[in-house]
PDB file of N, CA and C in Angstrom:
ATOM      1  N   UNK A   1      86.691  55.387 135.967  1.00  0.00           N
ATOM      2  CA  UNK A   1      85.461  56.085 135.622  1.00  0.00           C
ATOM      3  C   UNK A   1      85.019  55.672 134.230  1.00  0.00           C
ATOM      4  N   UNK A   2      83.650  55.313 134.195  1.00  0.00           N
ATOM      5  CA  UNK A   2      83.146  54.823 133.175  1.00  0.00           C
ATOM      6  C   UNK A   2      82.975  55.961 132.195  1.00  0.00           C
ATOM      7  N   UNK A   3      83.665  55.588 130.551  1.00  0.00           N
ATOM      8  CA  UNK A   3      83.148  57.164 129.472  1.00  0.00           C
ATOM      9  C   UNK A   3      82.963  56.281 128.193  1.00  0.00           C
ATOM     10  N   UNK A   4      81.775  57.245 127.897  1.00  0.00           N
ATOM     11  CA  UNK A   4      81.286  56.866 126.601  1.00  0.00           C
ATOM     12  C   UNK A   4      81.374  58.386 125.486  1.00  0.00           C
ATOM     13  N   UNK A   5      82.048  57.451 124.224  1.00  0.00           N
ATOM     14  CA  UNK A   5      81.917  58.174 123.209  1.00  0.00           C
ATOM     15  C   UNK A   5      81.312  57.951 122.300  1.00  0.00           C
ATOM     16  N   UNK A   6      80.678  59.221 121.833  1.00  0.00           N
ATOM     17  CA  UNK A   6      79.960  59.351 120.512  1.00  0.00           C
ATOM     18  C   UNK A   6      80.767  59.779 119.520  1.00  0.00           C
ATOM     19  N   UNK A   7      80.750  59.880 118.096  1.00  0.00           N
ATOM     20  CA  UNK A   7      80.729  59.763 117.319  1.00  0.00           C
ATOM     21  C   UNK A   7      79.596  59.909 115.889  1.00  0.00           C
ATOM     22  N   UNK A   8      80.184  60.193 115.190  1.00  0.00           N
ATOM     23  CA  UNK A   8      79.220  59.754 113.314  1.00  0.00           C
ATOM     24  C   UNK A   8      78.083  61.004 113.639  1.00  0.00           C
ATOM     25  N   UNK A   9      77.710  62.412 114.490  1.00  0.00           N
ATOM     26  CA  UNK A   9      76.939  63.321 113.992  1.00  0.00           C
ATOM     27  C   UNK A   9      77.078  63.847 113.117  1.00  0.00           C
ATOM     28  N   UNK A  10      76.116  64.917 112.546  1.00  0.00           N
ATOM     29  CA  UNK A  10      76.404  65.766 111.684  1.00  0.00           C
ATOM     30  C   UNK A  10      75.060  66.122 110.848  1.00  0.00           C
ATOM     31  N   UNK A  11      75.445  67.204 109.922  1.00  0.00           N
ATOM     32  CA  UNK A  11      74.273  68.029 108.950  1.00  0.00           C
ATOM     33  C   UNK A  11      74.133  67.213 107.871  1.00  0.00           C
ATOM     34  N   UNK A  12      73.113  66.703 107.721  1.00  0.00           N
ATOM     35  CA  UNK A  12      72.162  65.981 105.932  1.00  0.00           C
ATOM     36  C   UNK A  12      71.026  66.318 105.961  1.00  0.00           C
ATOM     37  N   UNK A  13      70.880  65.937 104.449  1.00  0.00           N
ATOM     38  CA  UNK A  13      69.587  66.570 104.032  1.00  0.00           C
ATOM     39  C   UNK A  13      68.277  65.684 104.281  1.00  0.00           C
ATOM     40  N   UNK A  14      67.394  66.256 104.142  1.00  0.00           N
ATOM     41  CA  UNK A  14      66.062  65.111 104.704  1.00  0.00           C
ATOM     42  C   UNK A  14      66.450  63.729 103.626  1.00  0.00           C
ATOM     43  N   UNK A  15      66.097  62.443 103.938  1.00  0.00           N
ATOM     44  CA  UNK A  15      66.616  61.298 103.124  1.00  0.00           C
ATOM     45  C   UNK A  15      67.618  60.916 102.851  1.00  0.00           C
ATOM     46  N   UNK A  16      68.725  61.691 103.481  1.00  0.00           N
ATOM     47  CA  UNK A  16      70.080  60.877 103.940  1.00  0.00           C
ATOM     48  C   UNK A  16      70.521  59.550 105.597  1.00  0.00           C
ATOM     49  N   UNK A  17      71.521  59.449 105.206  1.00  0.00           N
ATOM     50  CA  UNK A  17      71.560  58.597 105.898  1.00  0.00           C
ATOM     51  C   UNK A  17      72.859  58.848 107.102  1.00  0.00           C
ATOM     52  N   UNK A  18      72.324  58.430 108.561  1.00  0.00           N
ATOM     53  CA  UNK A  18      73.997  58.334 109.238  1.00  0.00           C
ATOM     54  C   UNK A  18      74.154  57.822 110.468  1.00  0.00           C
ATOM     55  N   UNK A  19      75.019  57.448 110.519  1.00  0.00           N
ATOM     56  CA  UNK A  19      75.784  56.404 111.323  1.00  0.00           C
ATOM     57  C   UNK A  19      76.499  56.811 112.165  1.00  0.00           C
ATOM     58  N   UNK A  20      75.903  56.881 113.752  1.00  0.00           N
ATOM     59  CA  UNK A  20      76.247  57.004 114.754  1.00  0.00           C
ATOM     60  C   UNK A  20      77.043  55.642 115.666  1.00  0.00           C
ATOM     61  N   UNK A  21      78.576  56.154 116.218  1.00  0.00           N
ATOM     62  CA  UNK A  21      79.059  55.192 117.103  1.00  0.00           C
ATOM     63  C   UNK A  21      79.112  55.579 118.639  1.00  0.00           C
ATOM     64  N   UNK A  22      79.066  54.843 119.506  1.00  0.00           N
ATOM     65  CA  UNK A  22      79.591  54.711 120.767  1.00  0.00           C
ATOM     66  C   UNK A  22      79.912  53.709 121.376  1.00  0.00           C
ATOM     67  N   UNK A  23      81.943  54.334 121.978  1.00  0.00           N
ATOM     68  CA  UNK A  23      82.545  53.114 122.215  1.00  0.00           C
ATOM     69  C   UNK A  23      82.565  53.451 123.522  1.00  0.00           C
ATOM     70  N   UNK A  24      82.306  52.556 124.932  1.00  0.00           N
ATOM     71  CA  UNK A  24      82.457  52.726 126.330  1.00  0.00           C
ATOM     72  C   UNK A  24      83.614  52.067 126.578  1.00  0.00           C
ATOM     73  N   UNK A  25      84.204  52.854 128.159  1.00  0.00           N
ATOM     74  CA  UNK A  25      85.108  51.973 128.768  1.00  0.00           C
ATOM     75  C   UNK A  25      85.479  50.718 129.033  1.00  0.00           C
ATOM     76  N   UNK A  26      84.392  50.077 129.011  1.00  0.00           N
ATOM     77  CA  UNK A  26      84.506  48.793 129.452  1.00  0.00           C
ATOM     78  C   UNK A  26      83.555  48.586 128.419  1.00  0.00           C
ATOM     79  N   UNK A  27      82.528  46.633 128.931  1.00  0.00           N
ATOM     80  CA  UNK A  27      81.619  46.364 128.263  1.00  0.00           C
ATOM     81  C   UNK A  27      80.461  46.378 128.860  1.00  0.00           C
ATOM     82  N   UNK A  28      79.088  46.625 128.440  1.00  0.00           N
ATOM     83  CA  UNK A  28      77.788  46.757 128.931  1.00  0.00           C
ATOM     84  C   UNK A  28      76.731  45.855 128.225  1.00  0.00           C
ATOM     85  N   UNK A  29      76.058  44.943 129.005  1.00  0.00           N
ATOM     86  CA  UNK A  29      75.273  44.242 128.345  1.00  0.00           C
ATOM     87  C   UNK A  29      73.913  45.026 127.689  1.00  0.00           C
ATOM     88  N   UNK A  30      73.522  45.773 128.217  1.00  0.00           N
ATOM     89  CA  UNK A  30      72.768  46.941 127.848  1.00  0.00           C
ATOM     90  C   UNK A  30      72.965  48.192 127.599  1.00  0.00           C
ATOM     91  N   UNK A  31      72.824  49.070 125.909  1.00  0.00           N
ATOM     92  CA  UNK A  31      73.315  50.206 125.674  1.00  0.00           C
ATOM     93  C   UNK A  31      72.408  50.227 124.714  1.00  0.00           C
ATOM     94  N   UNK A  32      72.028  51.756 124.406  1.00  0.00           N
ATOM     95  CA  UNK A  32      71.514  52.470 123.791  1.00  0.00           C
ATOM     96  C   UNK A  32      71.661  53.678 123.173  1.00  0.00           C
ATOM     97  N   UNK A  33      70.891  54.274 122.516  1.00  0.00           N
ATOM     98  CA  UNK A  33      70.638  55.634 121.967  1.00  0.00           C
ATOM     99  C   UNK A  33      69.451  56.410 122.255  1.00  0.00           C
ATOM    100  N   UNK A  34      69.257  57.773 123.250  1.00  0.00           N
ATOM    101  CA  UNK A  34      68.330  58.521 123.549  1.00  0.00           C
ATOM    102  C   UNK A  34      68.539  59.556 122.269  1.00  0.00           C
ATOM    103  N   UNK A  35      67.558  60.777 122.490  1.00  0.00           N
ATOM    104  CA  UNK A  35      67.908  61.857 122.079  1.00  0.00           C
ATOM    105  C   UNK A  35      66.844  62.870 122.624  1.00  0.00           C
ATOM    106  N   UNK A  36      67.480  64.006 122.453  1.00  0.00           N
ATOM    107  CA  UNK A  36      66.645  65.251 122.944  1.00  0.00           C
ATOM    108  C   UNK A  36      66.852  66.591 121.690  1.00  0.00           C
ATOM    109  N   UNK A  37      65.666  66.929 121.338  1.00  0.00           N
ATOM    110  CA  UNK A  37      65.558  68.123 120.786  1.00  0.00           C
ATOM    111  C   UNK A  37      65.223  69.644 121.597  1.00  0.00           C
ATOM    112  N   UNK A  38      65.147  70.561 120.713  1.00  0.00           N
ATOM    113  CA  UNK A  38      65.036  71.854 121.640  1.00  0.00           C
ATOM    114  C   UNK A  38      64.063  71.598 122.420  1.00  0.00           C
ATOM    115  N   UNK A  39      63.583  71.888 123.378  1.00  0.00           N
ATOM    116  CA  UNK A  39      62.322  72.062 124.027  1.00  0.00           C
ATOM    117  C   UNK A  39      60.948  71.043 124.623  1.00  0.00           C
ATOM    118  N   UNK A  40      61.946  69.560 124.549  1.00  0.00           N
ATOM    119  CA  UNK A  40      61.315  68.160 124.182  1.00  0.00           C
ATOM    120  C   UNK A  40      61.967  67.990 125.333  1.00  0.00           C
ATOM    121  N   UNK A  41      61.517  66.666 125.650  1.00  0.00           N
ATOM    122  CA  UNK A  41      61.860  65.522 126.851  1.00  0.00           C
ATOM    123  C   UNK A  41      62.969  64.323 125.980  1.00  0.00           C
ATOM    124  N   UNK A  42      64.042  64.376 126.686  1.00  0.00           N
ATOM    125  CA  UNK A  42      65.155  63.152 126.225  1.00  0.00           C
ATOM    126  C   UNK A  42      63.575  61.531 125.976  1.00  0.00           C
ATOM    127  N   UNK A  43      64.358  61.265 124.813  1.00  0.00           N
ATOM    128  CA  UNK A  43      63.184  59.893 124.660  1.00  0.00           C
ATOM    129  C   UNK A  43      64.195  59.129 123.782  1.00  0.00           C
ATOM    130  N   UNK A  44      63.933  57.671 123.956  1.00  0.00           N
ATOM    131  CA  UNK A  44      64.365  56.741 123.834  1.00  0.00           C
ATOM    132  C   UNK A  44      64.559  56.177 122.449  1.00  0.00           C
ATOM    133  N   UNK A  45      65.829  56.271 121.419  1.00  0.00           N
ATOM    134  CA  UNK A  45      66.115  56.058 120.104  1.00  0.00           C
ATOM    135  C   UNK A  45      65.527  54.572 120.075  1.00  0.00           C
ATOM    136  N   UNK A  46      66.883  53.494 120.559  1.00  0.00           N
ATOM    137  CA  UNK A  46      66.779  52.491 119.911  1.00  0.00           C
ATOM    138  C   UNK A  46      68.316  51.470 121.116  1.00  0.00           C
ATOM    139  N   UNK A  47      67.812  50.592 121.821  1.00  0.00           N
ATOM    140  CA  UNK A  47      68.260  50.223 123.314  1.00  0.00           C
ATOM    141  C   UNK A  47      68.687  48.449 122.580  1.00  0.00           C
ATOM    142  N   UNK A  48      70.066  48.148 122.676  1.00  0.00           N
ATOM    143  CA  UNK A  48      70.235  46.632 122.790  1.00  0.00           C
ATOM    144  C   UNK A  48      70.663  46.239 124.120  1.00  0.00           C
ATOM    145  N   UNK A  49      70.096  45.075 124.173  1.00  0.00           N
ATOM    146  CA  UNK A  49      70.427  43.932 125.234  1.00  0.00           C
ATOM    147  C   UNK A  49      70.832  42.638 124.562  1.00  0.00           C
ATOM    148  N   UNK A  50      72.013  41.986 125.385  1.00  0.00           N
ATOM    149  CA  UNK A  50      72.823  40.824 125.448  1.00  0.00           C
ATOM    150  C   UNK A  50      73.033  40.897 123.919  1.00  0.00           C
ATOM    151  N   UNK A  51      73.059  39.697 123.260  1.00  0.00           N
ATOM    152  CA  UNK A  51      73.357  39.276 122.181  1.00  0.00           C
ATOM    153  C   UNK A  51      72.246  39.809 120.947  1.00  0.00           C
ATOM    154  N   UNK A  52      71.329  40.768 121.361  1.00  0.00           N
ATOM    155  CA  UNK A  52      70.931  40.789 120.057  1.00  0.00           C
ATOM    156  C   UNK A  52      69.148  41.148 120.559  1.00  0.00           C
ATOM    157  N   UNK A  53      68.765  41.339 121.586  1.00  0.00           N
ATOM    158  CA  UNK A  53      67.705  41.961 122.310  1.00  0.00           C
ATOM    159  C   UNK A  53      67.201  43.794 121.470  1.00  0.00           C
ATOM    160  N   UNK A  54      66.737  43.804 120.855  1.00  0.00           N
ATOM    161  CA  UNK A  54      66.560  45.548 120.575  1.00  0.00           C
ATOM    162  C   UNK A  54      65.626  46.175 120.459  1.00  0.00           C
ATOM    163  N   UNK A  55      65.131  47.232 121.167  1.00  0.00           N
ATOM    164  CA  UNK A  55      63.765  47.538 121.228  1.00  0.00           C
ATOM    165  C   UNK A  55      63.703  49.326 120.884  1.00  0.00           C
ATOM    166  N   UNK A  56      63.345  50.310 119.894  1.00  0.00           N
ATOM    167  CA  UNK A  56      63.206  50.939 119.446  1.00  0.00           C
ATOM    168  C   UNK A  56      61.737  51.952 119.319  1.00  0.00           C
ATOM    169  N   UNK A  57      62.100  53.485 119.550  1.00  0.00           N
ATOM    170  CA  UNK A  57      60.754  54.070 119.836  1.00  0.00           C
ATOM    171  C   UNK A  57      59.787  53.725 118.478  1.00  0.00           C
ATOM    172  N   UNK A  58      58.621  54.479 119.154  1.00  0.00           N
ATOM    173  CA  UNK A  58      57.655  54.519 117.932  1.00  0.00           C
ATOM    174  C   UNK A  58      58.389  54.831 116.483  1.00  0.00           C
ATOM    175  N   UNK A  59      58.242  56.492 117.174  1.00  0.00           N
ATOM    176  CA  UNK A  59      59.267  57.036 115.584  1.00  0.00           C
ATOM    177  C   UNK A  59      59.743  56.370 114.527  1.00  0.00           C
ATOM    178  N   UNK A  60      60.610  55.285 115.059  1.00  0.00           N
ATOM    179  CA  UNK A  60      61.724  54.929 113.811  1.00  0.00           C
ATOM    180  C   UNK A  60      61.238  54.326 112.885  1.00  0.00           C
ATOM    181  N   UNK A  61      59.937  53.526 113.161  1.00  0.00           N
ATOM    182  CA  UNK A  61      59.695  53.224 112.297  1.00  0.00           C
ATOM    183  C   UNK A  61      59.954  52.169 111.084  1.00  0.00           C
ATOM    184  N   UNK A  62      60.835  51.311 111.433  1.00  0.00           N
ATOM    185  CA  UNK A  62      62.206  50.682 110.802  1.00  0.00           C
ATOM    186  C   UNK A  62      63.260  51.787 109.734  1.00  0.00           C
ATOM    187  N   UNK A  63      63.233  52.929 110.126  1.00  0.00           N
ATOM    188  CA  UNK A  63      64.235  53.672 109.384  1.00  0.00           C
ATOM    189  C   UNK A  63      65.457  53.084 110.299  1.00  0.00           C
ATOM    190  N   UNK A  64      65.934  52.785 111.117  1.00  0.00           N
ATOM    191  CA  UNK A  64      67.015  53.196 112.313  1.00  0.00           C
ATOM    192  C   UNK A  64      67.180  51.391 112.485  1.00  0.00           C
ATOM    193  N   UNK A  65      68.950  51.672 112.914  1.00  0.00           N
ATOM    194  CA  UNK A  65      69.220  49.653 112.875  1.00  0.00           C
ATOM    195  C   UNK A  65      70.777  50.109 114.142  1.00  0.00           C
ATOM    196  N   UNK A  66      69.485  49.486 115.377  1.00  0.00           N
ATOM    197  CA  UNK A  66      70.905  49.202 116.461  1.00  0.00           C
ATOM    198  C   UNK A  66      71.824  47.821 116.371  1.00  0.00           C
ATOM    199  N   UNK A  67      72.826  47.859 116.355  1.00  0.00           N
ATOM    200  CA  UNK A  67      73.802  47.050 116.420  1.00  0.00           C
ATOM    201  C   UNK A  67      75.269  47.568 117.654  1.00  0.00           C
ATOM    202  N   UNK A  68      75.953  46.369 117.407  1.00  0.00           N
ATOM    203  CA  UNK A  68      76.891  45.702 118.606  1.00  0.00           C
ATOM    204  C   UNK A  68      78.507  45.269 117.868  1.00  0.00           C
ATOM    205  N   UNK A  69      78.907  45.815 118.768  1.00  0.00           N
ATOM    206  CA  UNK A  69      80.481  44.580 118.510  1.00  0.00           C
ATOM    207  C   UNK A  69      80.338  43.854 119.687  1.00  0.00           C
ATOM    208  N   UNK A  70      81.403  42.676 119.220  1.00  0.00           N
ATOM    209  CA  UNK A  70      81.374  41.151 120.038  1.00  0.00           C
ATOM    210  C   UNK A  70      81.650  41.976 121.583  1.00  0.00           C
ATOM    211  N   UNK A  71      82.531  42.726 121.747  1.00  0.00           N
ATOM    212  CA  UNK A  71      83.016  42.652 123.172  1.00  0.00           C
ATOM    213  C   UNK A  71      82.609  43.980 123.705  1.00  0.00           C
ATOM    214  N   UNK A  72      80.975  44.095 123.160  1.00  0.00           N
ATOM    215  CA  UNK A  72      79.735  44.811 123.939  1.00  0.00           C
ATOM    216  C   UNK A  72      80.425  46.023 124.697  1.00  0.00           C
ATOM    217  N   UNK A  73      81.588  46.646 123.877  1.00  0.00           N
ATOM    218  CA  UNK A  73      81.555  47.785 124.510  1.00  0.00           C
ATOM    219  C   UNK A  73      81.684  48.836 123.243  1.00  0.00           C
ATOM    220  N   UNK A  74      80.756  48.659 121.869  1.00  0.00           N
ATOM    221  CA  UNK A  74      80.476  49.813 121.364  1.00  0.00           C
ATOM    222  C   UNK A  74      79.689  49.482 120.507  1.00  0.00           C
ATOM    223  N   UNK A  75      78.371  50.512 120.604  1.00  0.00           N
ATOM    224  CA  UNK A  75      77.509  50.150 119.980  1.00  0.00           C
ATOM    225  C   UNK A  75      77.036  51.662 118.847  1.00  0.00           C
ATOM    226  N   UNK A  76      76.479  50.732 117.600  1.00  0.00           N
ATOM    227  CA  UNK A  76      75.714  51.345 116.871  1.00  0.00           C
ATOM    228  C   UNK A  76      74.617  51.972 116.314  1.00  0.00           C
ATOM    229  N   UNK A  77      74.275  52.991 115.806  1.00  0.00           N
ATOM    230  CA  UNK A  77      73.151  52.878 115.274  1.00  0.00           C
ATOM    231  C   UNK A  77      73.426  53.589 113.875  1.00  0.00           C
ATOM    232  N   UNK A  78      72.362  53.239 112.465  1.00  0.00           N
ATOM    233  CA  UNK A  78      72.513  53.363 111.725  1.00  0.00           C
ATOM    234  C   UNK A  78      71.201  54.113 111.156  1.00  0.00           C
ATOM    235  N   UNK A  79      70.967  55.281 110.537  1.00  0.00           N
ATOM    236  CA  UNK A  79      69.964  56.018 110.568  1.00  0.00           C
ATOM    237  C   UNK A  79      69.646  56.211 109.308  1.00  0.00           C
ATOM    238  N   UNK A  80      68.432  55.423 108.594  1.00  0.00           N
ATOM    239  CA  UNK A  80      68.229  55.792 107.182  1.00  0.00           C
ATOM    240  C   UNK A  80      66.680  56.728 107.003  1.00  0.00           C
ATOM    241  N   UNK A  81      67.136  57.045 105.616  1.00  0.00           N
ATOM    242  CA  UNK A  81      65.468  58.096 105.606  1.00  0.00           C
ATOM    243  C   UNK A  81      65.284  58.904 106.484  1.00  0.00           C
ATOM    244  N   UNK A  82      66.420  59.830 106.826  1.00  0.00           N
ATOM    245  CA  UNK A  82      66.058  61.184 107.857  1.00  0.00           C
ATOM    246  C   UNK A  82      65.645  61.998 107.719  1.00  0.00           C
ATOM    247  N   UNK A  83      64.610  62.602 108.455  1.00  0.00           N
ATOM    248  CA  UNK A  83      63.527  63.604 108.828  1.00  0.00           C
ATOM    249  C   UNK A  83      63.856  64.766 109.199  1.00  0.00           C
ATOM    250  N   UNK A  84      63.287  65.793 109.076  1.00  0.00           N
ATOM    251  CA  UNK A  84      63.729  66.867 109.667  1.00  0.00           C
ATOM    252  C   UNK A  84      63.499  67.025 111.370  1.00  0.00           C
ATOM    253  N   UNK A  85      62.140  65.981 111.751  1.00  0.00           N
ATOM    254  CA  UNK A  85      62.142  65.811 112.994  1.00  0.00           C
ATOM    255  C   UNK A  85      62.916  65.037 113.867  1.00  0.00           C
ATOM    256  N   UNK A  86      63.779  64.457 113.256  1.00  0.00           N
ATOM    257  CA  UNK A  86      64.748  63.650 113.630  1.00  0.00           C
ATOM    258  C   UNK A  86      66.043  64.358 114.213  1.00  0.00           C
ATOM    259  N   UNK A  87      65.947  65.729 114.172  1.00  0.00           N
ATOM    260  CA  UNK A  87      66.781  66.399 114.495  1.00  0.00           C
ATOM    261  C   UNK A  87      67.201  66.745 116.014  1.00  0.00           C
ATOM    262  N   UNK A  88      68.270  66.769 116.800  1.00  0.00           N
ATOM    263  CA  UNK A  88      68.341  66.565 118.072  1.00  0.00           C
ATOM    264  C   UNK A  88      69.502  65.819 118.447  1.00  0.00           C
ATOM    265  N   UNK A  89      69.321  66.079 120.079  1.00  0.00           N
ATOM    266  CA  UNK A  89      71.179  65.673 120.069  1.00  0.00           C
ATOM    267  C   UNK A  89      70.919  64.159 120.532  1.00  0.00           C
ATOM    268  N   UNK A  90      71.728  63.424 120.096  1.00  0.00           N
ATOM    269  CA  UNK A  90      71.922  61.802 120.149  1.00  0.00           C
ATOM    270  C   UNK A  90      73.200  61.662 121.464  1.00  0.00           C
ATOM    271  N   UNK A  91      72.097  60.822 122.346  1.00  0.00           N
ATOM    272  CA  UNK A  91      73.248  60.475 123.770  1.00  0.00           C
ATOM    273  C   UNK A  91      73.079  59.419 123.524  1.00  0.00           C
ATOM    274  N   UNK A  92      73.992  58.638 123.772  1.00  0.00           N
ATOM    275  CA  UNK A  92      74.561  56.669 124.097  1.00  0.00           C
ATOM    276  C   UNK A  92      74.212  56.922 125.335  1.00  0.00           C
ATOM    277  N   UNK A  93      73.854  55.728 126.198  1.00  0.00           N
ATOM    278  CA  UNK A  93      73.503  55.182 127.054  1.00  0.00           C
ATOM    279  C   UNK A  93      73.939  54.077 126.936  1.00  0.00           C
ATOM    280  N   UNK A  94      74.569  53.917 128.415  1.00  0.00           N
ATOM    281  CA  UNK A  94      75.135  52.192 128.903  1.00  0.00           C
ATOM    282  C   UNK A  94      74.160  52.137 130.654  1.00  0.00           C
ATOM    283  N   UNK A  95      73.738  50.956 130.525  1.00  0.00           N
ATOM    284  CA  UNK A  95      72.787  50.702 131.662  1.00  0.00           C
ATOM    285  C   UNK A  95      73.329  49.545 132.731  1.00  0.00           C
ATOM    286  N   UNK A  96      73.649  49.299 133.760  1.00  0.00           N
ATOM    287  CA  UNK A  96      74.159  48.470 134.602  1.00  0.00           C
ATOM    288  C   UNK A  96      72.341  47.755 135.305  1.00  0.00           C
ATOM    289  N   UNK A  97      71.878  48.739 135.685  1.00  0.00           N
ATOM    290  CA  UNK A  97      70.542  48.388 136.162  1.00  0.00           C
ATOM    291  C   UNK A  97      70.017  49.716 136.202  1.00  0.00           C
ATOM    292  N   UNK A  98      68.700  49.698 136.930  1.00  0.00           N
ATOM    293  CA  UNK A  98      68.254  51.129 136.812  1.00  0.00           C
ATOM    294  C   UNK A  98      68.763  52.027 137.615  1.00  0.00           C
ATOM    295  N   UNK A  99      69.609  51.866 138.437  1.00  0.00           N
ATOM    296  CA  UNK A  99      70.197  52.965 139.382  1.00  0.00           C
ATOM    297  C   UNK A  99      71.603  53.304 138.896  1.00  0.00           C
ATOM    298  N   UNK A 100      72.089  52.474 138.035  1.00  0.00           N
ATOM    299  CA  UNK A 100      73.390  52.858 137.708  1.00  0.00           C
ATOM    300  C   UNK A 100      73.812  53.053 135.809  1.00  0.00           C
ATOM    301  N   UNK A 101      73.158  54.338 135.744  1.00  0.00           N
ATOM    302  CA  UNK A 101      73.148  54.034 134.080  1.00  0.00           C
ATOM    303  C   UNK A 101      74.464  55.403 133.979  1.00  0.00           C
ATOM    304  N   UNK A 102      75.348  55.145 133.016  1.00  0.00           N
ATOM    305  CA  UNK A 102      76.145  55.945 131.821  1.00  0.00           C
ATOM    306  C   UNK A 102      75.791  57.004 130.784  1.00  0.00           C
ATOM    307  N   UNK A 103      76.002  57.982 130.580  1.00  0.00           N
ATOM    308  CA  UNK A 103      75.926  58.942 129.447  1.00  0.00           C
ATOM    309  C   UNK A 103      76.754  59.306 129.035  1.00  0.00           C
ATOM    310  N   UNK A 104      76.758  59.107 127.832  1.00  0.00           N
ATOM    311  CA  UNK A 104      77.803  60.172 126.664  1.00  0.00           C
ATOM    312  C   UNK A 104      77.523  61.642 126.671  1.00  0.00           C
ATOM    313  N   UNK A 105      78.214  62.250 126.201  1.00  0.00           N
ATOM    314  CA  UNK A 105      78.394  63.983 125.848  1.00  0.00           C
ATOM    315  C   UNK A 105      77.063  64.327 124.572  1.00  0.00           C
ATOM    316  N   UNK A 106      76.926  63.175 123.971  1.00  0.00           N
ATOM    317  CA  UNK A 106      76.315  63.331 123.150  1.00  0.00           C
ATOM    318  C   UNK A 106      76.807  64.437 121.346  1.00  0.00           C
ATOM    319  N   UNK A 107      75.745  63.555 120.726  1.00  0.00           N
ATOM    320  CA  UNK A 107      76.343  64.099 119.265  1.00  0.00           C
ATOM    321  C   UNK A 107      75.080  64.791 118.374  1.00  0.00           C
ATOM    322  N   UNK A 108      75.057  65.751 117.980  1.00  0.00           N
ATOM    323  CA  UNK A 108      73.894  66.716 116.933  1.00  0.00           C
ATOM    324  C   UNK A 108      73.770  66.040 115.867  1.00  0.00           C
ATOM    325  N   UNK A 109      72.623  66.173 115.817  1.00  0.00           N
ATOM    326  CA  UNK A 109      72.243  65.260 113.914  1.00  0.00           C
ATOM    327  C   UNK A 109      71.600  66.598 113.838  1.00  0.00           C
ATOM    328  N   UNK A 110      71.031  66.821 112.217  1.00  0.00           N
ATOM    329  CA  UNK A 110      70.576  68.016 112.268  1.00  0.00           C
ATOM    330  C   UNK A 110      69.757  67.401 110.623  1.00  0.00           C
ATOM    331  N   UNK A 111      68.954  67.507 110.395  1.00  0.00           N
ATOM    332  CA  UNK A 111      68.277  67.563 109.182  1.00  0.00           C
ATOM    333  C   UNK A 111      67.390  68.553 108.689  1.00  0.00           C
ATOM    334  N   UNK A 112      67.873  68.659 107.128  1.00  0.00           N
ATOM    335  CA  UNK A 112      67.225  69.589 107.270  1.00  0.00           C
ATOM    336  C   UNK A 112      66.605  69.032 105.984  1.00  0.00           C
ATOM    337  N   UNK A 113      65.247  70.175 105.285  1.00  0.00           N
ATOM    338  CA  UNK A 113      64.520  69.731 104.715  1.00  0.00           C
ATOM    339  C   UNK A 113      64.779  69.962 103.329  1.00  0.00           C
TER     340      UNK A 113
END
């Protein structure tokens, strides 16, 4: 059974910075970071493919930097200049194709102002 862990949540203040991990069972050529806040629709952080493919919501804005280890089974993201809207729980995502995607438990960021 495929499991993904998160890692690196937690409470900072607006304009801090943090660094979320997730390491999966195996390796996935495609993985990402969603998130969902109270009362919102899960939406799409910041998604790599193969070697270096990365495509990131509006939001970030270039605050936010997805990255990889070599043997594509844990990926990063690195979160600078945080918002208070930025607040919400952070799920990893590993994608096989569209019918067969992975979720983490997910991890709380929380900013506050």
């Amino acid at each position: 059974q495929v499991q993904l862990v998160e890692s690196g949540g937690g409470s900072v203040q607006a304009g801090e910075s943090l660094r979320l991990s997730c390491t999966a069972s195996r390796s996935f050529s495609t993985m990402g970071w969603y998130r969902q806040a109270p009362g919102k629709e899960r939406e799409l952080v910041a998604a790599i493919i193969g070697g270096g493919i990365t495509r990131y919501g509006d939001f970030v804005k270039d605050r936010f930097t997805i990255s990889r280890n070599k043997a594509y089974d844990t990926v990063y993201l690195q979160m600078n200049m945080l918002e208070p809207d930025d607040t919400a729980v952070y799920y990893c995502n590993a994608r096989v194709n569209s019918d067969v995607i992975y979720w983490g438990r997910g991890t709380q960021v929380t900013v506050s102002s």
